[in-house]
Protein backbone atom coordinates (compact mmCIF):
# COMPACT_ATOMS: atom_id res chain seq x y z
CA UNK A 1 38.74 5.96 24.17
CA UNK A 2 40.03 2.17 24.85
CA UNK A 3 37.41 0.74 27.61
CA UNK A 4 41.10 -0.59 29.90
CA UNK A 5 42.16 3.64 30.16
CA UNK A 6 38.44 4.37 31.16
CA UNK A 7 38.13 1.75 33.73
CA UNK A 8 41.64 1.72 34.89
CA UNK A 9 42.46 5.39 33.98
CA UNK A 10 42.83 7.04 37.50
CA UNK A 11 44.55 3.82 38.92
CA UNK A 12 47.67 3.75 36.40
CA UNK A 13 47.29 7.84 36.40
CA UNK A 14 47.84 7.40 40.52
CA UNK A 15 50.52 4.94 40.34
CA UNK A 16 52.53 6.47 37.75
CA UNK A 17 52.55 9.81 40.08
CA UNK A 18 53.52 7.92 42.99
CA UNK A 19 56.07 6.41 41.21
CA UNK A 20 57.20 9.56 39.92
CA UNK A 21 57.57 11.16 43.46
CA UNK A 22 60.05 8.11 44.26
CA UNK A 23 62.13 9.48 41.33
CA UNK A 24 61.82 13.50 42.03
CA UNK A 25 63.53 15.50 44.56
CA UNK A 26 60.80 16.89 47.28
CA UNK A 27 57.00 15.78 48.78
CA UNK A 28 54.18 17.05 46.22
CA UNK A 29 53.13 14.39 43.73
CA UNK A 30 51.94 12.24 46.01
CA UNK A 31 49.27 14.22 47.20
CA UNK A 32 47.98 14.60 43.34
CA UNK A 33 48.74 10.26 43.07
CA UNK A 34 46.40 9.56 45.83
CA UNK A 35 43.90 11.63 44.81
CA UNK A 36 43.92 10.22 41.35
CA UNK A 37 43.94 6.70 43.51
CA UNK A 38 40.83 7.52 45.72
CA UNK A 39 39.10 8.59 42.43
CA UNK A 40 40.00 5.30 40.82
CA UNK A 41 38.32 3.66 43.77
CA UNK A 42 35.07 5.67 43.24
CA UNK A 43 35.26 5.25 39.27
CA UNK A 44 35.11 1.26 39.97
CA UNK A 45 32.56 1.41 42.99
CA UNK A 46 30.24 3.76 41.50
CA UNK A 47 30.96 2.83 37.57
CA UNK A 48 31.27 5.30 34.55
CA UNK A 49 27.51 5.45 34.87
CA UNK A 50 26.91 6.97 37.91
CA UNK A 51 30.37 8.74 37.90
CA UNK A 52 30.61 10.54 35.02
CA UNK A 53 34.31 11.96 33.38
CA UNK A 54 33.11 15.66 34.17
CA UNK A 55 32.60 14.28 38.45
CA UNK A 56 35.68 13.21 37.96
CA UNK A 57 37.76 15.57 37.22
CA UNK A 58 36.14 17.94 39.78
CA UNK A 59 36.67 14.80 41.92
CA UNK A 60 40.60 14.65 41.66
CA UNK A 61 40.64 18.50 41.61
CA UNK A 62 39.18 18.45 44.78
CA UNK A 63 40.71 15.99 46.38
CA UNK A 64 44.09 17.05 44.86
CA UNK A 65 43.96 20.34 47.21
CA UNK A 66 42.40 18.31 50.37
CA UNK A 67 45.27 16.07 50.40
CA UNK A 68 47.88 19.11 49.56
CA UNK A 69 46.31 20.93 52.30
CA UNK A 70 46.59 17.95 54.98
CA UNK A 71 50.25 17.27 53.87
CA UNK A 72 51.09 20.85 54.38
CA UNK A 73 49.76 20.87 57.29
CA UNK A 74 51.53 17.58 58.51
CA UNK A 75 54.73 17.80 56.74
CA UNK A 76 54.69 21.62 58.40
CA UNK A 77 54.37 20.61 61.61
CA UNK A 78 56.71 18.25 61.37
CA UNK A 79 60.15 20.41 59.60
CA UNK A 80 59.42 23.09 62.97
CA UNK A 81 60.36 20.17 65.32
CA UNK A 82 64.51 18.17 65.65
CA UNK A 83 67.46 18.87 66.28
CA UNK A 84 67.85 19.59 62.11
CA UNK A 85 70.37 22.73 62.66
CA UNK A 86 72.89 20.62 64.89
CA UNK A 87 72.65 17.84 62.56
CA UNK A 88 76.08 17.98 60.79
CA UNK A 89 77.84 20.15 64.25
CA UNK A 90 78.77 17.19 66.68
CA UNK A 91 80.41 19.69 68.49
CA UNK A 92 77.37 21.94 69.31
CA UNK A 93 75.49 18.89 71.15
CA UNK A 94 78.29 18.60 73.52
CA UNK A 95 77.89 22.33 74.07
CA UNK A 96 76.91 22.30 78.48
CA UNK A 97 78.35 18.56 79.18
CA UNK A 98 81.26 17.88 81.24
CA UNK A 99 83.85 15.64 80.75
CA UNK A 100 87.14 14.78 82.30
CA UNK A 101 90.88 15.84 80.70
CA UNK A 102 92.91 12.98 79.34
CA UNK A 103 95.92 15.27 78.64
CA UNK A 104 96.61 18.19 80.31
CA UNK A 105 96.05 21.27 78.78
CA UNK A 106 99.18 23.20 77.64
CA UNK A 107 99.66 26.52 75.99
CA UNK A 108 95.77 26.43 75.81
CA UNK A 109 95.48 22.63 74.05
CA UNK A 110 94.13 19.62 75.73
CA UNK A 111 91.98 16.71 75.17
CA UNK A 112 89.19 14.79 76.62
CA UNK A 113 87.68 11.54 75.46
CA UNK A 114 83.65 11.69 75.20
CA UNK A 115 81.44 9.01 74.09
CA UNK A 116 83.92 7.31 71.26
CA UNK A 117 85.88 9.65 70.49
CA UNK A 118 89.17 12.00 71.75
CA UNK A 119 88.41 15.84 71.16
CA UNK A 120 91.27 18.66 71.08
CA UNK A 121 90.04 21.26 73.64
CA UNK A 122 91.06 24.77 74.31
CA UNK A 123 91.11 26.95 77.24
CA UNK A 124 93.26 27.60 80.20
CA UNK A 125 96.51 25.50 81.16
CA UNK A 126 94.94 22.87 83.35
CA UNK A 127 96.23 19.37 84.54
CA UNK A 128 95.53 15.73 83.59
CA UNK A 129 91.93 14.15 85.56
CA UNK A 130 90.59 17.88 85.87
CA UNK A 131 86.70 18.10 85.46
CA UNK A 132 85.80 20.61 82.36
CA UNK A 133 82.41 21.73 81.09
CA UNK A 134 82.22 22.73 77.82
CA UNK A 135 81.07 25.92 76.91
CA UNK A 136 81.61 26.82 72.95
CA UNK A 137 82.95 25.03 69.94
CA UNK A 138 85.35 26.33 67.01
CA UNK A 139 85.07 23.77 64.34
CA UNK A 140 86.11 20.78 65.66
CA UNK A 141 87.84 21.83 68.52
CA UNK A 142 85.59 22.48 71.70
CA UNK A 143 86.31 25.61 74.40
CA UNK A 144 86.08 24.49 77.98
CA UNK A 145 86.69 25.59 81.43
CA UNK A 146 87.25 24.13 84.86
CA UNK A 147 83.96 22.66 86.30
């Protein structure tokens, strides 16, 4: 085996995985690329001498399902917490707000103007100025009734 793979081995083994993760969908080779990186570390600290082939390989195993462990546990944590099911539904964050009619409501259509933007509304026949809350959404179009 070339001396450059046995010194060097885990570092291009490491970066190569990392790199790969950049390319492929989802979180998992990195845990196996920093592994292979910490192992690199010990492999030039320690030396081939000290640090045989057989360590290390028990090494990245090891360390392979340490750092897939703590990246569960992180990235788990993590996915339980947002606002990820209203991400693409504007209309269910306004959901409980109020706003104020622009146009009057007529044969149940209105619309009020929240944040940037004008919104068709539905509900009762109400006029122009009157204070709505919001109380359901039907696509784009948001359900309201006098506040």
């Amino acid at each position: 085996m070339p001396e450059f793979l046995i010194d060097y081995g885990w570092w291009i083994l490491g970066l190569v995985l990392l790199a790969l993760e950049l390319a492929l969908p989802g979180v998992f080779l990195v845990f196996f690329g920093i592994a292979a990186l910490i192992v690199g570390m010990n492999v030039f600290v320690l030396g081939t001498g000290w640090f045989g082939w057989q360590q290390q390989i028990i090494a990245f195993v090891i360390l392979s399902a340490a750092a897939a462990l703590l990246g569960r546990r992180w990235y788990g944590s993590k996915s339980e917490v947002g606002d990820a099911d209203q991400l693409n539904r504007r209309t269910a964050r306004l959901i409980g707000r109020q706003a104020v009619l622009t146009e009057a409501i007529v044969d149940g259509r209105g619309r009020v103007a929240i944040e940037d933007g004008w919104w068709t509304v539905t509900g009762p026949d109400l006029p122009v100025a009157t204070h709505v809350r919001i109380v359901g959404a039907d696509g784009s179009m948001l359900v309201v009734e006098a506040a």
